[in-house]
N, C-alpha and C. Protein backbone atom coordinates (compact mmCIF):
# COMPACT_ATOMS: atom_id res chain seq x y z
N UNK A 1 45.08 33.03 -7.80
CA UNK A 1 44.64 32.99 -6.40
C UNK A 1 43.51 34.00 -6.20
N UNK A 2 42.36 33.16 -5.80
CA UNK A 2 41.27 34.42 -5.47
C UNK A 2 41.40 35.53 -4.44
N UNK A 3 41.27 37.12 -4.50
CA UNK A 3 41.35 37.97 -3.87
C UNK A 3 40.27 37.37 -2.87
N UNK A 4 40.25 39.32 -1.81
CA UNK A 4 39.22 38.81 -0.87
C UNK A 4 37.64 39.00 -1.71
N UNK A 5 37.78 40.59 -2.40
CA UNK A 5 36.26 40.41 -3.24
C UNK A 5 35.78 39.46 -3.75
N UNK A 6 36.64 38.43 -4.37
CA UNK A 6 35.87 37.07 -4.39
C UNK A 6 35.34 36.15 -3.24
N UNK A 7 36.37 35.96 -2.35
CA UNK A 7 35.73 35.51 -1.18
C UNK A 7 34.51 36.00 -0.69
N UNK A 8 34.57 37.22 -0.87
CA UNK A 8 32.77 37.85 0.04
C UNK A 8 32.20 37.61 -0.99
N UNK A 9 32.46 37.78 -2.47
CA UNK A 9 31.28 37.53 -3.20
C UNK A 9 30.92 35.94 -3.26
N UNK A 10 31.62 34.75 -3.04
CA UNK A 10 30.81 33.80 -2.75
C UNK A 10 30.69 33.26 -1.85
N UNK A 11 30.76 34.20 -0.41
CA UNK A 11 30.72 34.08 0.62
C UNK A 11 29.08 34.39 0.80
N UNK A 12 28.57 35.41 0.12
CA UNK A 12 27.68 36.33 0.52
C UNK A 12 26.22 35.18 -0.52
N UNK A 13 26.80 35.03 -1.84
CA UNK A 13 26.10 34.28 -3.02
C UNK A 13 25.59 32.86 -2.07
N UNK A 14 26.51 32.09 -1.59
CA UNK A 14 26.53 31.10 -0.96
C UNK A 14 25.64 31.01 0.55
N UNK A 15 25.16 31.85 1.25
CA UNK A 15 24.63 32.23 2.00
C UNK A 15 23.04 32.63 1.71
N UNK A 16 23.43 33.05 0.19
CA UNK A 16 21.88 33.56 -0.19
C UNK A 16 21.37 32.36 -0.58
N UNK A 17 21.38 31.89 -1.40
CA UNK A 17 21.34 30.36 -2.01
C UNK A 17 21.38 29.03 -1.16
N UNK A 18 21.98 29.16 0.11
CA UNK A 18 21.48 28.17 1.54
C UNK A 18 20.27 28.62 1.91
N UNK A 19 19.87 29.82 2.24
CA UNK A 19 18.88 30.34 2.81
C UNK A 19 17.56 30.36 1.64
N UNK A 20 18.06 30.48 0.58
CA UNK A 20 16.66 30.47 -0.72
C UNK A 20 16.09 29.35 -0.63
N UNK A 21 17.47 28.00 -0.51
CA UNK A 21 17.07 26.59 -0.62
C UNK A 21 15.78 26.35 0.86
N UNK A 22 16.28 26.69 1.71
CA UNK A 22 15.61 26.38 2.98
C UNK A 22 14.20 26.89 2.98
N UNK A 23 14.22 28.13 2.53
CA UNK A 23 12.63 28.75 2.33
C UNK A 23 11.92 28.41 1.82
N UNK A 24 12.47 27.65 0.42
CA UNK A 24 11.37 26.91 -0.51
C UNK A 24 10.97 25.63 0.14
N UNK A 25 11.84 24.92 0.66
CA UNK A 25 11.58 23.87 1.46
C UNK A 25 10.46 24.03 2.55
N UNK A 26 10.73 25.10 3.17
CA UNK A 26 9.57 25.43 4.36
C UNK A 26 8.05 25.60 3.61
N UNK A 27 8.11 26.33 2.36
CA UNK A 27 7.23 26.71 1.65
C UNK A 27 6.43 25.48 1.22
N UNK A 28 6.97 24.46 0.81
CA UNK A 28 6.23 23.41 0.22
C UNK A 28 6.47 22.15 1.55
N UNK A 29 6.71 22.78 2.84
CA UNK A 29 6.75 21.86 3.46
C UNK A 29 5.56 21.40 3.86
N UNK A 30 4.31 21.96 3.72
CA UNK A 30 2.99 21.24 4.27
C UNK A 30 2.07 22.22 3.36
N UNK A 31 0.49 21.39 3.15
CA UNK A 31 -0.45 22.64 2.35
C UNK A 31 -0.18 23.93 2.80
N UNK A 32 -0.50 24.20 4.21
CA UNK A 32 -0.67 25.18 4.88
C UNK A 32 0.60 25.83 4.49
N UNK A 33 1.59 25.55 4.64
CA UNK A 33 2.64 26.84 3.96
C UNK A 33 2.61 26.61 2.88
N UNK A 34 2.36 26.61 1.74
CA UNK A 34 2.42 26.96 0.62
C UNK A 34 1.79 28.46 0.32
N UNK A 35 2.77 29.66 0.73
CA UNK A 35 2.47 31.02 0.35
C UNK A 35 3.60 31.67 0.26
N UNK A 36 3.25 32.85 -0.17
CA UNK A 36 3.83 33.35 -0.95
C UNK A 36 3.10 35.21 -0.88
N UNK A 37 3.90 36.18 -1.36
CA UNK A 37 4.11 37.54 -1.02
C UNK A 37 3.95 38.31 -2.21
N UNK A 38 2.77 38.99 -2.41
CA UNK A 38 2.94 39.98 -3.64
C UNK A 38 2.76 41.06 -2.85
N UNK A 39 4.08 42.21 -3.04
CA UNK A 39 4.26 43.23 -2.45
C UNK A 39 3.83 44.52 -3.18
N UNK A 40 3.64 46.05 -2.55
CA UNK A 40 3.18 46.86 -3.16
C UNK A 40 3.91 46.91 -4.40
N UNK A 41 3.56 47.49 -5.23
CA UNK A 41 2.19 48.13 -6.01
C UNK A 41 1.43 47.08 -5.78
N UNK A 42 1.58 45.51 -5.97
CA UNK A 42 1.01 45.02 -6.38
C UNK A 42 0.72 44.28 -8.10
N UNK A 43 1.76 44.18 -8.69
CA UNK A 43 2.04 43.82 -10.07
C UNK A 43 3.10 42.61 -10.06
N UNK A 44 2.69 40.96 -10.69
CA UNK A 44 3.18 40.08 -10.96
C UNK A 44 4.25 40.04 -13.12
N UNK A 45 5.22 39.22 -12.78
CA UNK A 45 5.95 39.19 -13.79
C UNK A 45 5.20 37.56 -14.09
N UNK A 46 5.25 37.03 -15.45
CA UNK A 46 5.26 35.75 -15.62
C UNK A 46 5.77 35.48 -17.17
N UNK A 47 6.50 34.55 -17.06
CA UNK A 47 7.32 33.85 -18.34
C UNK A 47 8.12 32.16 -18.39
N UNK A 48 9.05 32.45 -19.31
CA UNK A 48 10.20 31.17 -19.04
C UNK A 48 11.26 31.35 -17.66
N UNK A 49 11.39 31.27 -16.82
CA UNK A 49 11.91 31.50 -16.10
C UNK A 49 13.49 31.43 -16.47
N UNK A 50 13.99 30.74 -16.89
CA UNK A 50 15.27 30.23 -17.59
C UNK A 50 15.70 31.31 -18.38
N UNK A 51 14.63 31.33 -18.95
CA UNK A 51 15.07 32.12 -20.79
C UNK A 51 14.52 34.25 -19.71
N UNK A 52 14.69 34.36 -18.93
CA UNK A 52 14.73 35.49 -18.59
C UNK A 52 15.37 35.93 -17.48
N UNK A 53 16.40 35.10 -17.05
CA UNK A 53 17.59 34.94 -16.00
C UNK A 53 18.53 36.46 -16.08
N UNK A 54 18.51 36.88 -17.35
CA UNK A 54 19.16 37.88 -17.84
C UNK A 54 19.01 39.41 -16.95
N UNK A 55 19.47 40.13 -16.86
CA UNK A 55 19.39 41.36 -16.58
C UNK A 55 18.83 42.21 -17.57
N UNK A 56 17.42 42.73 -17.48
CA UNK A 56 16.84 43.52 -18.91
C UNK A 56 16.42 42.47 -19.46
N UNK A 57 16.38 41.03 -19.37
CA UNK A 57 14.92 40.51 -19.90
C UNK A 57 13.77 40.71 -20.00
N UNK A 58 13.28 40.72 -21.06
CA UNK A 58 11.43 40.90 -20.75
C UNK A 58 11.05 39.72 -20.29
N UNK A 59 9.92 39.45 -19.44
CA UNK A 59 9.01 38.64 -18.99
C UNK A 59 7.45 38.74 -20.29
N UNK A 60 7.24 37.84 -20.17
CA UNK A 60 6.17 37.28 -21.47
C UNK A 60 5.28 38.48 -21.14
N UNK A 61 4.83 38.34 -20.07
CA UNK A 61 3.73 39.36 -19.34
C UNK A 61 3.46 39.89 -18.10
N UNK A 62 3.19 40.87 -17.86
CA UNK A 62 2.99 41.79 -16.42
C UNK A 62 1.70 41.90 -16.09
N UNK A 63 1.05 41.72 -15.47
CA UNK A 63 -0.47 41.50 -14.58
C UNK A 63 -0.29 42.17 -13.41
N UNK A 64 -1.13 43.20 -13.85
CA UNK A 64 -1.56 44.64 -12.37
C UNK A 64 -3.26 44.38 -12.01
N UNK A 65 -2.82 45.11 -11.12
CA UNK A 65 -4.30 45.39 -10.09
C UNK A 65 -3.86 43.55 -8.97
N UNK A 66 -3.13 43.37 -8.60
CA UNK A 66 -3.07 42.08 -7.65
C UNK A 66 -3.16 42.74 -6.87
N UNK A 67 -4.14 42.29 -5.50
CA UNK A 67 -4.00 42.38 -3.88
C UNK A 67 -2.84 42.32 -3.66
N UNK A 68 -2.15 43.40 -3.05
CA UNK A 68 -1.34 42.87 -2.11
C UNK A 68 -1.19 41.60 -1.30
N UNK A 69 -0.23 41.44 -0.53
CA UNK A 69 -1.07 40.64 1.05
C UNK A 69 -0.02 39.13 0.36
N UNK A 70 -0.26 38.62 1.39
CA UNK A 70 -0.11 36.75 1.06
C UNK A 70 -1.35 36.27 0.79
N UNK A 71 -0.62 35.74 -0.18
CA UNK A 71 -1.24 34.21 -0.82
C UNK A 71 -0.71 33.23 -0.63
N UNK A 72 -1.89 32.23 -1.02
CA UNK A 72 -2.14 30.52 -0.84
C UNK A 72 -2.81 29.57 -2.18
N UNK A 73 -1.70 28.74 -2.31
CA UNK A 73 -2.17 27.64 -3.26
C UNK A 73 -3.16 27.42 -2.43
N UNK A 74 -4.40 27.26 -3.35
CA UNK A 74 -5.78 26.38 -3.04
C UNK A 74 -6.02 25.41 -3.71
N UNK A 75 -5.25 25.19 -4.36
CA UNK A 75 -5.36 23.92 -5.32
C UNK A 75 -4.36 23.97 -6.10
N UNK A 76 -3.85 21.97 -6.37
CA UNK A 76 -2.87 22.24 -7.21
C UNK A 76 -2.96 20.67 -8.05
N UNK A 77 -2.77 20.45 -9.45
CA UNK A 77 -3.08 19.49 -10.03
C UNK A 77 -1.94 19.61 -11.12
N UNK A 78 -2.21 18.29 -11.90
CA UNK A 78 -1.68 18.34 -13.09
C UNK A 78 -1.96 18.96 -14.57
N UNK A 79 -2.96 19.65 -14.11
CA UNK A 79 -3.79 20.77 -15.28
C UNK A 79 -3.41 21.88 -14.55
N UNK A 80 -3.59 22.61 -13.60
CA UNK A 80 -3.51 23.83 -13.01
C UNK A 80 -3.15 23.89 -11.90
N UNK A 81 -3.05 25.47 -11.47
CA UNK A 81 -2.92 25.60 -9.73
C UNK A 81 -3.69 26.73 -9.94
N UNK A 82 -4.29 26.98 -8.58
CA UNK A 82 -5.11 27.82 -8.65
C UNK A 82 -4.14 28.64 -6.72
N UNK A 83 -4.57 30.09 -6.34
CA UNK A 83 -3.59 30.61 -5.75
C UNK A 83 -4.78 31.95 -5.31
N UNK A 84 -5.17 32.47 -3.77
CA UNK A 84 -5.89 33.21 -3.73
C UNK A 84 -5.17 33.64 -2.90
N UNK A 85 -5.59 35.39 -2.33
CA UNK A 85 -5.67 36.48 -1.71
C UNK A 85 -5.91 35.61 -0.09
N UNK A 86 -5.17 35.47 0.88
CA UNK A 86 -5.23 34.94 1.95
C UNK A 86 -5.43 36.49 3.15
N UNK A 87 -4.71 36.87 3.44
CA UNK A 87 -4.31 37.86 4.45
C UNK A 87 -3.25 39.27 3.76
N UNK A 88 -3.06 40.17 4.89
CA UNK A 88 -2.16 41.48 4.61
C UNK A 88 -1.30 41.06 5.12
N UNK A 89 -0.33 41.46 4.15
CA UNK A 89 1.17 40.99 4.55
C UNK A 89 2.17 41.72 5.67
N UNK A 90 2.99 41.76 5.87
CA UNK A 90 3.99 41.28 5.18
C UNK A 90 3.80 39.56 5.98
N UNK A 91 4.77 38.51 4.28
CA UNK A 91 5.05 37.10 5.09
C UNK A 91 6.26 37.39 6.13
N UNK A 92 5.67 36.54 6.90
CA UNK A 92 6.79 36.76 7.63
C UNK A 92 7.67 35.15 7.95
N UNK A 93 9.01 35.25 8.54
CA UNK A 93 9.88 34.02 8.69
C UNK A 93 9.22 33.11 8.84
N UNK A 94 8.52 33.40 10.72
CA UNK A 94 7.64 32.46 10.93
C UNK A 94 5.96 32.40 10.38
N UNK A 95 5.76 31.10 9.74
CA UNK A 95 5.08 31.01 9.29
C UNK A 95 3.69 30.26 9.96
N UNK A 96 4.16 30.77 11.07
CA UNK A 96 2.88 29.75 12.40
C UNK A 96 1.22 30.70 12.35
N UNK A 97 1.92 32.03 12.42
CA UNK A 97 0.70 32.53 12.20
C UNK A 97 -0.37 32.46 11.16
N UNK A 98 0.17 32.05 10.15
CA UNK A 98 -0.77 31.88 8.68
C UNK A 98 -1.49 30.80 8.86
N UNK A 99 -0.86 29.84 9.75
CA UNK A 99 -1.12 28.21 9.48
C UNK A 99 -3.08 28.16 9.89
N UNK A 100 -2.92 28.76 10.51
CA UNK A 100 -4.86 28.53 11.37
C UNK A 100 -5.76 29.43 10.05
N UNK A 101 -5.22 30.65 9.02
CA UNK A 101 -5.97 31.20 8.56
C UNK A 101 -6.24 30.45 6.89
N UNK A 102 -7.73 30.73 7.07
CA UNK A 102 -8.57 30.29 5.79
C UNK A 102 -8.47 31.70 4.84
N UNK A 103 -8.83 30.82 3.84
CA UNK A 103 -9.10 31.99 2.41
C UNK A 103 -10.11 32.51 2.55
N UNK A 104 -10.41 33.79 2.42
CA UNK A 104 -11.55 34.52 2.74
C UNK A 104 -12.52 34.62 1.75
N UNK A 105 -13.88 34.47 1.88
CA UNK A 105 -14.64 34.29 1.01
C UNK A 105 -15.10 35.50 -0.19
N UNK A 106 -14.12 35.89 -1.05
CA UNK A 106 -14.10 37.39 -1.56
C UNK A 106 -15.19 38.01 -2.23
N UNK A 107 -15.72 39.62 -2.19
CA UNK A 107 -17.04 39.44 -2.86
C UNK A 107 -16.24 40.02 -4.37
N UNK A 108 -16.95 39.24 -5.03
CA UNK A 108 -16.00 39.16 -6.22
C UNK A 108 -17.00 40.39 -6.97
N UNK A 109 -15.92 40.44 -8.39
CA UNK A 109 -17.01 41.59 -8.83
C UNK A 109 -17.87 40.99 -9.86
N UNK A 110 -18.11 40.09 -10.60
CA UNK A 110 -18.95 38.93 -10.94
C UNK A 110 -18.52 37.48 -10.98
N UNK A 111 -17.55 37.17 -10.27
CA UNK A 111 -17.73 35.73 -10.12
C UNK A 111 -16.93 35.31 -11.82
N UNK A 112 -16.76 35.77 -12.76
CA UNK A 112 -16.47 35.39 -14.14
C UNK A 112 -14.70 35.22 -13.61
N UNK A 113 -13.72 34.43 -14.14
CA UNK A 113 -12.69 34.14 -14.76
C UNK A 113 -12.48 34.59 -15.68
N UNK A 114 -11.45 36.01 -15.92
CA UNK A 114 -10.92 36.22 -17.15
C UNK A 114 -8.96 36.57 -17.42
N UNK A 115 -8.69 36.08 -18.60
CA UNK A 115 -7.61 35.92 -18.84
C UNK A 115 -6.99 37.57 -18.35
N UNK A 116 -5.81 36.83 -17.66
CA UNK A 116 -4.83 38.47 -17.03
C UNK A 116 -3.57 38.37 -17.70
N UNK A 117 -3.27 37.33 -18.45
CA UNK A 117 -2.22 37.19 -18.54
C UNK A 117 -1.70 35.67 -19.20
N UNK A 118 -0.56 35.55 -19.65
CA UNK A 118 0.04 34.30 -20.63
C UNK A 118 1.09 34.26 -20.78
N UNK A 119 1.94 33.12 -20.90
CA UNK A 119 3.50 33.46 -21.40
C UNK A 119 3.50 31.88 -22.10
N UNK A 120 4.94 31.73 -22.69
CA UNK A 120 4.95 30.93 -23.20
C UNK A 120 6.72 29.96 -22.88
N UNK A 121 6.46 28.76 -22.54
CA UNK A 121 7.92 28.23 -21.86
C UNK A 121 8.74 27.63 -23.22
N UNK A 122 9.50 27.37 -23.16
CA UNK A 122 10.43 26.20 -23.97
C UNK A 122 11.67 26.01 -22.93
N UNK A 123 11.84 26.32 -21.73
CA UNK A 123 13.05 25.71 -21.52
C UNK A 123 12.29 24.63 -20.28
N UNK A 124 11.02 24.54 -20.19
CA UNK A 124 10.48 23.60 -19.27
C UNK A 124 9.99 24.38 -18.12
N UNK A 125 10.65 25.54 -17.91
CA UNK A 125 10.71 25.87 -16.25
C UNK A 125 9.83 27.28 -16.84
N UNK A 126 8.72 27.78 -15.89
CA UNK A 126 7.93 28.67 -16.15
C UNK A 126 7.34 29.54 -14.93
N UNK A 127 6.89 30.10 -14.98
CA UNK A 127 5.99 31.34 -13.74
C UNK A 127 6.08 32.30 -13.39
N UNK A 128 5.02 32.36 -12.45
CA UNK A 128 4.86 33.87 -12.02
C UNK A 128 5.47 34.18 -10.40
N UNK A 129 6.19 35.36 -10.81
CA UNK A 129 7.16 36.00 -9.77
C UNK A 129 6.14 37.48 -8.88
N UNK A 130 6.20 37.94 -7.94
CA UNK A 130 6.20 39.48 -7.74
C UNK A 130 7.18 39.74 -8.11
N UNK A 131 6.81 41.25 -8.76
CA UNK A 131 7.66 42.48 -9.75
C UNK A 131 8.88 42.86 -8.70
N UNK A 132 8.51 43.42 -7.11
CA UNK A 132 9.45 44.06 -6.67
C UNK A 132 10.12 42.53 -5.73
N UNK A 133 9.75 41.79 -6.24
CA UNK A 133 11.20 40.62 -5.01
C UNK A 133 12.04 40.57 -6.09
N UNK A 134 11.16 40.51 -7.88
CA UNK A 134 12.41 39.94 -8.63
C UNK A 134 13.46 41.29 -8.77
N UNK A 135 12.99 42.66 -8.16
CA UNK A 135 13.78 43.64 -8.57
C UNK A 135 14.85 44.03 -7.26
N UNK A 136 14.64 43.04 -6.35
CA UNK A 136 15.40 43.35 -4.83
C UNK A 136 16.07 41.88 -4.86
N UNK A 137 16.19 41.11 -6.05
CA UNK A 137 16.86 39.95 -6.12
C UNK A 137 18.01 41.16 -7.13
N UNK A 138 17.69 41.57 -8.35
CA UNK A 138 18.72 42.10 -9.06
C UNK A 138 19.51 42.85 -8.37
N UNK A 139 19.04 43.39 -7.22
CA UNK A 139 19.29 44.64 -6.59
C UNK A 139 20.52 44.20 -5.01
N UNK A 140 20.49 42.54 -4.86
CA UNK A 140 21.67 42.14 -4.05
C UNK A 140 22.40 41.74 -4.43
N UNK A 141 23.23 42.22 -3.88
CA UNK A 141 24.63 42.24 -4.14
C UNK A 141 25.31 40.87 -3.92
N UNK A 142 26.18 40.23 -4.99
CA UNK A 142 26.72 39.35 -5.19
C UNK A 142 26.19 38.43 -5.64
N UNK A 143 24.65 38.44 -5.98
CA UNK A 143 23.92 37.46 -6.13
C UNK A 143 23.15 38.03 -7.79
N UNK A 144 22.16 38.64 -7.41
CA UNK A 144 21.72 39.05 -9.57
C UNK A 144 20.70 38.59 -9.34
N UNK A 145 19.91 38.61 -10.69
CA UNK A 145 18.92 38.04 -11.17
C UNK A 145 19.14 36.53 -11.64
N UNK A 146 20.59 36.53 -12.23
CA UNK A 146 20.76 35.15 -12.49
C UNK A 146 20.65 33.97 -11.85
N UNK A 147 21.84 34.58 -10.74
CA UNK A 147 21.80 33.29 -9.91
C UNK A 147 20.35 33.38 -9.04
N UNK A 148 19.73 34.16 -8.61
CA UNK A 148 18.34 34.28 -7.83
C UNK A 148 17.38 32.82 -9.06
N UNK A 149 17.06 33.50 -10.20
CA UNK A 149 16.03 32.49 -11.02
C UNK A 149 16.82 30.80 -11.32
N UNK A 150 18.50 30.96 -11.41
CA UNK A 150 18.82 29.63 -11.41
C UNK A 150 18.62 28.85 -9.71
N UNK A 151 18.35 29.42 -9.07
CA UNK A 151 18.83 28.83 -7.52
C UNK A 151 17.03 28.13 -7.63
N UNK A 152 15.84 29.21 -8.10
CA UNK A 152 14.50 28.83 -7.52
C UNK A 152 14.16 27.89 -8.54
N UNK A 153 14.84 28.07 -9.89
CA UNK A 153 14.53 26.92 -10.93
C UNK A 153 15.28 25.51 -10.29
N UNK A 154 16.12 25.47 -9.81
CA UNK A 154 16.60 24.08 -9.57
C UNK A 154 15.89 23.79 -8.18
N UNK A 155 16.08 24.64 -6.96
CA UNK A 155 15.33 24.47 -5.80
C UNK A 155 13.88 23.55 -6.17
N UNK A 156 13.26 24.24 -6.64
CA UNK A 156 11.62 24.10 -6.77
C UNK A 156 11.21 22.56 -6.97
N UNK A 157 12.23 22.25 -8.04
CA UNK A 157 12.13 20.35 -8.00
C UNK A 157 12.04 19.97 -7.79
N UNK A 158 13.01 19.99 -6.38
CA UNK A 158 13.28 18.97 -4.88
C UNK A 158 11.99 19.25 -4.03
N UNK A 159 11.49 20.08 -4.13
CA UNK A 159 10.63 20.96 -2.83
C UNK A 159 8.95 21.00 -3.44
N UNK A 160 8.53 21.93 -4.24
CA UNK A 160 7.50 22.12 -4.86
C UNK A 160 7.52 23.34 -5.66
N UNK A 161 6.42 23.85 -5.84
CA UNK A 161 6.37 25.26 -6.94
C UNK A 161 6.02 26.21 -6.48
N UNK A 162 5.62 26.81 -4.96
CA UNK A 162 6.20 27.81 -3.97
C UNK A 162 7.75 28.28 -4.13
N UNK A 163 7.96 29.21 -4.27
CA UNK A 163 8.96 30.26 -3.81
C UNK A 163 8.86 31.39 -3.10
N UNK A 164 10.07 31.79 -3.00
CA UNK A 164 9.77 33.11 -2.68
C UNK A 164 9.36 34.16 -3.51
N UNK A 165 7.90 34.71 -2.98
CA UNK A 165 7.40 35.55 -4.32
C UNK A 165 6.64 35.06 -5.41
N UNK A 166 6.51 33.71 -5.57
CA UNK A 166 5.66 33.34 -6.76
C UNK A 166 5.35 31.89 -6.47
N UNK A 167 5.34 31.01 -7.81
CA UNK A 167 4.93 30.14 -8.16
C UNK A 167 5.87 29.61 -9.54
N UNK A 168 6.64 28.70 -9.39
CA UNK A 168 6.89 28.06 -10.45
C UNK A 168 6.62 26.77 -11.04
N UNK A 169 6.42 26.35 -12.12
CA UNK A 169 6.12 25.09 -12.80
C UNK A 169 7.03 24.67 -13.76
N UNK A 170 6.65 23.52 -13.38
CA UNK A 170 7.37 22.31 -14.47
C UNK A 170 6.25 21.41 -15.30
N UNK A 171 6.91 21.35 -16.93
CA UNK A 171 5.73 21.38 -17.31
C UNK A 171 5.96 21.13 -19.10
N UNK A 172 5.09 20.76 -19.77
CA UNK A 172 5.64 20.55 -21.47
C UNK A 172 5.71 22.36 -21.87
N UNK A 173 6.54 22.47 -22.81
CA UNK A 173 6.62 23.36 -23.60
C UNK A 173 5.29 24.18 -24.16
N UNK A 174 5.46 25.12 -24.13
CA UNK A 174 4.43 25.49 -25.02
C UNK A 174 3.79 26.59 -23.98
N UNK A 175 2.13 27.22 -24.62
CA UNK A 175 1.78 28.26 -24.44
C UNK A 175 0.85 28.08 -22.36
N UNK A 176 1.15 28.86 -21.28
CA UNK A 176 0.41 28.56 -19.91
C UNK A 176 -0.60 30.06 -20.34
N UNK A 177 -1.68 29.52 -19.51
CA UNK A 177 -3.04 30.73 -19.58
C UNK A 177 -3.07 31.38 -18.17
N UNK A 178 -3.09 32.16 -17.88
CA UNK A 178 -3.30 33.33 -16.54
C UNK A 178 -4.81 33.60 -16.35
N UNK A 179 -5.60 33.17 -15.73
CA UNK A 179 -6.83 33.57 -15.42
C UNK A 179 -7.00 34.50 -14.04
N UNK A 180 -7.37 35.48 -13.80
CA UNK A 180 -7.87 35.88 -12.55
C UNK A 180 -9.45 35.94 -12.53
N UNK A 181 -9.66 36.50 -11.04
CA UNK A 181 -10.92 36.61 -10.42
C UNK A 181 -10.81 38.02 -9.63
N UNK A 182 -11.86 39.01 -10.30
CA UNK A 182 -11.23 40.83 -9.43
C UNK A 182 -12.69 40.50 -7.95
N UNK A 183 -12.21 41.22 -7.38
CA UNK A 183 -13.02 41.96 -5.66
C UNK A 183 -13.76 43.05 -6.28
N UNK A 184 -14.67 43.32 -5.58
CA UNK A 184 -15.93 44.14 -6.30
C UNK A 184 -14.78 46.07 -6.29
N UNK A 185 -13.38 45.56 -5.76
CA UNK A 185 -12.50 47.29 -5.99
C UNK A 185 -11.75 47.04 -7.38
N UNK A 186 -11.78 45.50 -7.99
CA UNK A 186 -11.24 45.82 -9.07
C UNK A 186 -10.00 44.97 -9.07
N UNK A 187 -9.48 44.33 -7.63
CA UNK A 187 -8.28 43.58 -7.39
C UNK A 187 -8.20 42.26 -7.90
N UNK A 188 -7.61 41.56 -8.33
CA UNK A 188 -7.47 40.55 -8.41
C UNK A 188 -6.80 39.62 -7.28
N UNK A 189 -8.31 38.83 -6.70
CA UNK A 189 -7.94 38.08 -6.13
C UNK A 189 -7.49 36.56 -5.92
N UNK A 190 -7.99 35.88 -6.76
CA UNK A 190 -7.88 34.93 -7.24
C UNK A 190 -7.30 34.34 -8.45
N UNK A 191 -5.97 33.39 -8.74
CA UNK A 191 -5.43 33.39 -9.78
C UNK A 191 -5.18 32.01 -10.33
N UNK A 192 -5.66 31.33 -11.67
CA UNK A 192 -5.43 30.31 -12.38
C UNK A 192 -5.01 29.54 -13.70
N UNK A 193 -3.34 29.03 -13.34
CA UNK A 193 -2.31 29.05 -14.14
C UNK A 193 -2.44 27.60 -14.86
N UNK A 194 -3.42 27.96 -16.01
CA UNK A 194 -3.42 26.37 -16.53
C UNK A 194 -2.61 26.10 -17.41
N UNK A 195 -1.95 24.72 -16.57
CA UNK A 195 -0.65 24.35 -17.46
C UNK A 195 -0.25 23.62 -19.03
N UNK A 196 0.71 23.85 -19.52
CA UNK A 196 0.56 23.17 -20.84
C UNK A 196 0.08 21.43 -21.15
């Protein structure tokens, strides 16, 4: 017979995981929401998403110097997605205010595309997370890292490749390329995840 600590713990799990489902849904519910939150420092995780569910997994690769702020898919295909520097954050619930704002035309620091980053999938499911949501996912209680990356890996299917905090893909096996674009301070504003 389950105690009560079980009850709150999938009382609490079950609650997180209604509410994850719903966000991604909102997220890929129209172009215009498709965003997403890289929080201070400012440093993205990217890998197998699956194969790093673990607590103390490494992620393939870590990519610093990102803008803060929300971002926006600007494009999304069957070769790539591409994902820029929109506004200062924080996202917030409602997502009405973002809806009227454009991507800002950034002064880049030459205009060149260069690789920030790479990982490599085999369990199908792949991307890039912010560093501190995936560390305030480990960090709630009743829930983990596990169930957080299994909830956005199955979510994302139904919905799109918005989450909370990143971007995930579905996609053949094998090696994805990380391209950015830096702001004449050095940020990376602009980011392009060409798929296998």
């Amino acid at each position: 017979m389950a105690d009560a600590s079980d009850n709150e713990e999938f009382r609490v799990s079950g609650e997180w995981i209604d509410n994850t489902n719903a966000r991604i849904e909102l997220l890929n519910s129209t172009p215009e929401n498709r965003l997403f939150e890289v929080k201070e420092p400012g440093v993205l995780v990217g890998g197998d998403i699956l194969l790093c569910k673990e607590d103390g997994d490494d992620f393939d690769c870590t990519m610093e110097n990102i803008k803060p702020g929300v971002w926006k898919v600007v494009s999304l295909s069957e070769e790539e997605i591409v994902v820029a520097w929109l506004t200062e954050g924080p996202l917030t619930e409602d997502l009405s205010s973002f809806s009227e704002l454009s991507v800002p035309e950034p002064e880049l620091r030459d205009g060149a595309w260069v690789q920030i980053g790479g990982f490599s999938v085999d369990s199908g499911t792949g991307g890039i997370l912010d560093h501190e949501s995936v560390l305030e996912w480990e960090g709630t209680q009743h829930v983990g890292r596990e169930v957080a990356f299994e909830c956005i890996a199955d979510f994302f299917l139904e919905s799109g490749p918005v989450v909370p905090g990143g971007i995930v893909v579905r996609g053949n096996d094998g090696g994805y390329g990380i391209h950015g674009r830096q702001d004449v301070d050095g940020l990376v504003v602009e980011i392009k995840i060409k798929l296998a």
